[in-house]
C-alpha atoms as a PDB file:
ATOM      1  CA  UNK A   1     -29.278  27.464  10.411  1.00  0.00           C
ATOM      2  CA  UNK A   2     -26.806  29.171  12.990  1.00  0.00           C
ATOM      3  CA  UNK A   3     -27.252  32.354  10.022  1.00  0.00           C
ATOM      4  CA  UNK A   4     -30.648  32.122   9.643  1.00  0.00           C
ATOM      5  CA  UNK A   5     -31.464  32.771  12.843  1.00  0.00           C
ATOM      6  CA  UNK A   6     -29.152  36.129  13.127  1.00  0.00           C
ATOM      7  CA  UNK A   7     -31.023  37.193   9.939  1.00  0.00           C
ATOM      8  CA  UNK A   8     -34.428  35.963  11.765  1.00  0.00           C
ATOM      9  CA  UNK A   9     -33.897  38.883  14.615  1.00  0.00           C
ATOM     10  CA  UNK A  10     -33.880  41.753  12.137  1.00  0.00           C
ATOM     11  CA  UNK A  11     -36.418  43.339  10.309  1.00  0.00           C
ATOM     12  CA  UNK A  12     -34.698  45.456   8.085  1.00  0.00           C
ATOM     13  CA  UNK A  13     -35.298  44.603   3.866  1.00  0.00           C
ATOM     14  CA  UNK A  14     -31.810  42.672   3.597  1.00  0.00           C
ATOM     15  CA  UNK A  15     -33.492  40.382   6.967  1.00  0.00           C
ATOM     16  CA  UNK A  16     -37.222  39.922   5.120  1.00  0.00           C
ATOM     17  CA  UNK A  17     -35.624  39.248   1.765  1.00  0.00           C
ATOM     18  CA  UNK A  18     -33.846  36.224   3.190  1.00  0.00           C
ATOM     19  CA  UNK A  19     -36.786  35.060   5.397  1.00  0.00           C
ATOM     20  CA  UNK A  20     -38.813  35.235   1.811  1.00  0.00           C
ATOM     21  CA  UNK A  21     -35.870  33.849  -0.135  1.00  0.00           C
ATOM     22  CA  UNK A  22     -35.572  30.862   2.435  1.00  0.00           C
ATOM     23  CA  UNK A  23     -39.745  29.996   2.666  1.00  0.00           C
ATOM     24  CA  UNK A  24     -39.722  30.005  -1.018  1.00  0.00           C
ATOM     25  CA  UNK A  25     -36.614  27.883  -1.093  1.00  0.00           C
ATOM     26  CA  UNK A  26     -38.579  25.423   0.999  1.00  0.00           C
ATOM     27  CA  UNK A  27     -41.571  25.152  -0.675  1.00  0.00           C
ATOM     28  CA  UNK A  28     -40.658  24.735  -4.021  1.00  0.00           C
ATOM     29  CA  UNK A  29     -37.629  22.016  -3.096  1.00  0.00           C
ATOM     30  CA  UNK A  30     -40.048  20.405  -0.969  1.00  0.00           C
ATOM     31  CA  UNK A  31     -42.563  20.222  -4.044  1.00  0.00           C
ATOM     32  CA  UNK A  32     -39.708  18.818  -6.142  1.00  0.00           C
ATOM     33  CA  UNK A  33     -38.530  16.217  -3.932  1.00  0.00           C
ATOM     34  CA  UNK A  34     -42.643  15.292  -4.042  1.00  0.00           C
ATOM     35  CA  UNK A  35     -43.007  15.500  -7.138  1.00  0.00           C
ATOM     36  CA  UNK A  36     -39.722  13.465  -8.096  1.00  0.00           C
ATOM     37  CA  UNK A  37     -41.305  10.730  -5.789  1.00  0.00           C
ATOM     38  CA  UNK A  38     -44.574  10.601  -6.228  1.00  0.00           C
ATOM     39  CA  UNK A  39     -45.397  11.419  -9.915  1.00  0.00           C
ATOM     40  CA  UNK A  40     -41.971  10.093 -11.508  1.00  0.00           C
ATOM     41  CA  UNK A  41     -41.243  13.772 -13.038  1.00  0.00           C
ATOM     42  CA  UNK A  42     -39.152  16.803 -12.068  1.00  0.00           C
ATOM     43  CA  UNK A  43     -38.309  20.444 -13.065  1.00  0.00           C
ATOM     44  CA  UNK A  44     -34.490  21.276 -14.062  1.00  0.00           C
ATOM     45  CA  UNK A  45     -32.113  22.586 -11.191  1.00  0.00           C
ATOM     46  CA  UNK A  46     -32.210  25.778 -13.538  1.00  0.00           C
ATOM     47  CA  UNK A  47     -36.673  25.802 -13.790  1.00  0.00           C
ATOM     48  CA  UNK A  48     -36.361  25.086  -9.808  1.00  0.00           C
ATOM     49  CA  UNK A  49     -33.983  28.130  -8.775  1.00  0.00           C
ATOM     50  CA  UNK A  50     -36.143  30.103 -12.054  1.00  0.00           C
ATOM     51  CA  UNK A  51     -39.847  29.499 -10.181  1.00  0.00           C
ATOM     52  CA  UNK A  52     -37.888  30.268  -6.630  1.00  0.00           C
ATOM     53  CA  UNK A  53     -36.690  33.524  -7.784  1.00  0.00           C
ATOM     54  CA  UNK A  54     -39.843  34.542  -9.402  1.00  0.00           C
ATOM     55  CA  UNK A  55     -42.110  33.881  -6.164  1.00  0.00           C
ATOM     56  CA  UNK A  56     -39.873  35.923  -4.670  1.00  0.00           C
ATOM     57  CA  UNK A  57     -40.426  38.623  -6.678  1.00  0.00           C
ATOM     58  CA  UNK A  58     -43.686  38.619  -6.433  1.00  0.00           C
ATOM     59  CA  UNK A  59     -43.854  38.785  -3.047  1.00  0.00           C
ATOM     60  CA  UNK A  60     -41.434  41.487  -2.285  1.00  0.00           C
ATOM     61  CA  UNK A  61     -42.758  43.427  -5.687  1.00  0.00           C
ATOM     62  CA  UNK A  62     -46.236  43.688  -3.394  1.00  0.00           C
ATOM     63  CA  UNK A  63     -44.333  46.092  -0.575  1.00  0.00           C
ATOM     64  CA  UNK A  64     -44.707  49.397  -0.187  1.00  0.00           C
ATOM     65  CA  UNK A  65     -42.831  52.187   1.198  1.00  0.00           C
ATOM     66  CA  UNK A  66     -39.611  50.414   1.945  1.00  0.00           C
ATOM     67  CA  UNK A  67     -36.542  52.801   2.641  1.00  0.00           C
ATOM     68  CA  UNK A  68     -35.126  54.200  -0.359  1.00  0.00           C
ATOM     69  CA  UNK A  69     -31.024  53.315   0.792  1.00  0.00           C
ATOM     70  CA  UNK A  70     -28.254  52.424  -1.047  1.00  0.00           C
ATOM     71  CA  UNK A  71     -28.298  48.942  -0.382  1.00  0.00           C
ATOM     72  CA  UNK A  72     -31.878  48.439  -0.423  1.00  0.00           C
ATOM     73  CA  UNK A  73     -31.647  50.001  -4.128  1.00  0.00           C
ATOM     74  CA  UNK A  74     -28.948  47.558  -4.678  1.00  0.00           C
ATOM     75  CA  UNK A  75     -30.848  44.542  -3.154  1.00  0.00           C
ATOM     76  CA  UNK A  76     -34.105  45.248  -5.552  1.00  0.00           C
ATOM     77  CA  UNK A  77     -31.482  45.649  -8.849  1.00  0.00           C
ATOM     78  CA  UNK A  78     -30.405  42.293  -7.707  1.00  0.00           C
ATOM     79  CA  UNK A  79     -33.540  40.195  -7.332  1.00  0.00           C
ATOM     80  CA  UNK A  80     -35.218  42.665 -10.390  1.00  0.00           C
ATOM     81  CA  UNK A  81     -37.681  43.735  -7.977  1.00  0.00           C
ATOM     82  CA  UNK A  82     -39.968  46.686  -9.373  1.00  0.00           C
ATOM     83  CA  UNK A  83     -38.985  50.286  -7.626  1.00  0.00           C
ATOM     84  CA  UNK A  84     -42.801  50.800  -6.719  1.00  0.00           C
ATOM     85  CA  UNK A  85     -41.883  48.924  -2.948  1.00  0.00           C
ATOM     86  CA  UNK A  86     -40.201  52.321  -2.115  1.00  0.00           C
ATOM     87  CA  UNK A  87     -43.361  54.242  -3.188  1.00  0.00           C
ATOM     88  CA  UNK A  88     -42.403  55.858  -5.856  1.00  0.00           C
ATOM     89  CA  UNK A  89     -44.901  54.556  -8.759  1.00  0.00           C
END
């Protein structure tokens, strides 16, 4: 938590990755543990971290006109986000 809050103060594309990466961590472990308990069923570790990157991606593949930097280049080759957020498409 102590880390999430540094990240929380910024609002640079490293900072709203994480705060994107962490909701969507939430919601889909928080659908699992439901799901586990309620209907008897549940999704692999590797389906659960697979639907948590993808809604990630589609968020951040929705931005537009993020700085072109070095790391931000590197941070969308990471996560296989589109290069369209910087503008360019």
């Amino acid at each position: 938590m102590d880390w999430m809050i540094q990240v929380d103060k910024g609002t640079q594309f490293s900072c709203l990755i994480s705060k994107v990466a962490l909701a969507a961590l939430l919601y889909h472990v928080w659908g699992e543990r439901n799901a586990r308990i309620f209907k008897g069923y549940g999704l692999s570790g590797q389906q659960l971290e697979t639907n948590v990157r993808t809604d990630i991606r589609a968020c951040v593949s929705s931005w537009r006109n993020v700085k072109p930097s070095g790391s931000n280049k590197a941070l969308c080759a990471l996560w296989n986000i589109p290069a369209r957020v910087f503008g360019s498409v």
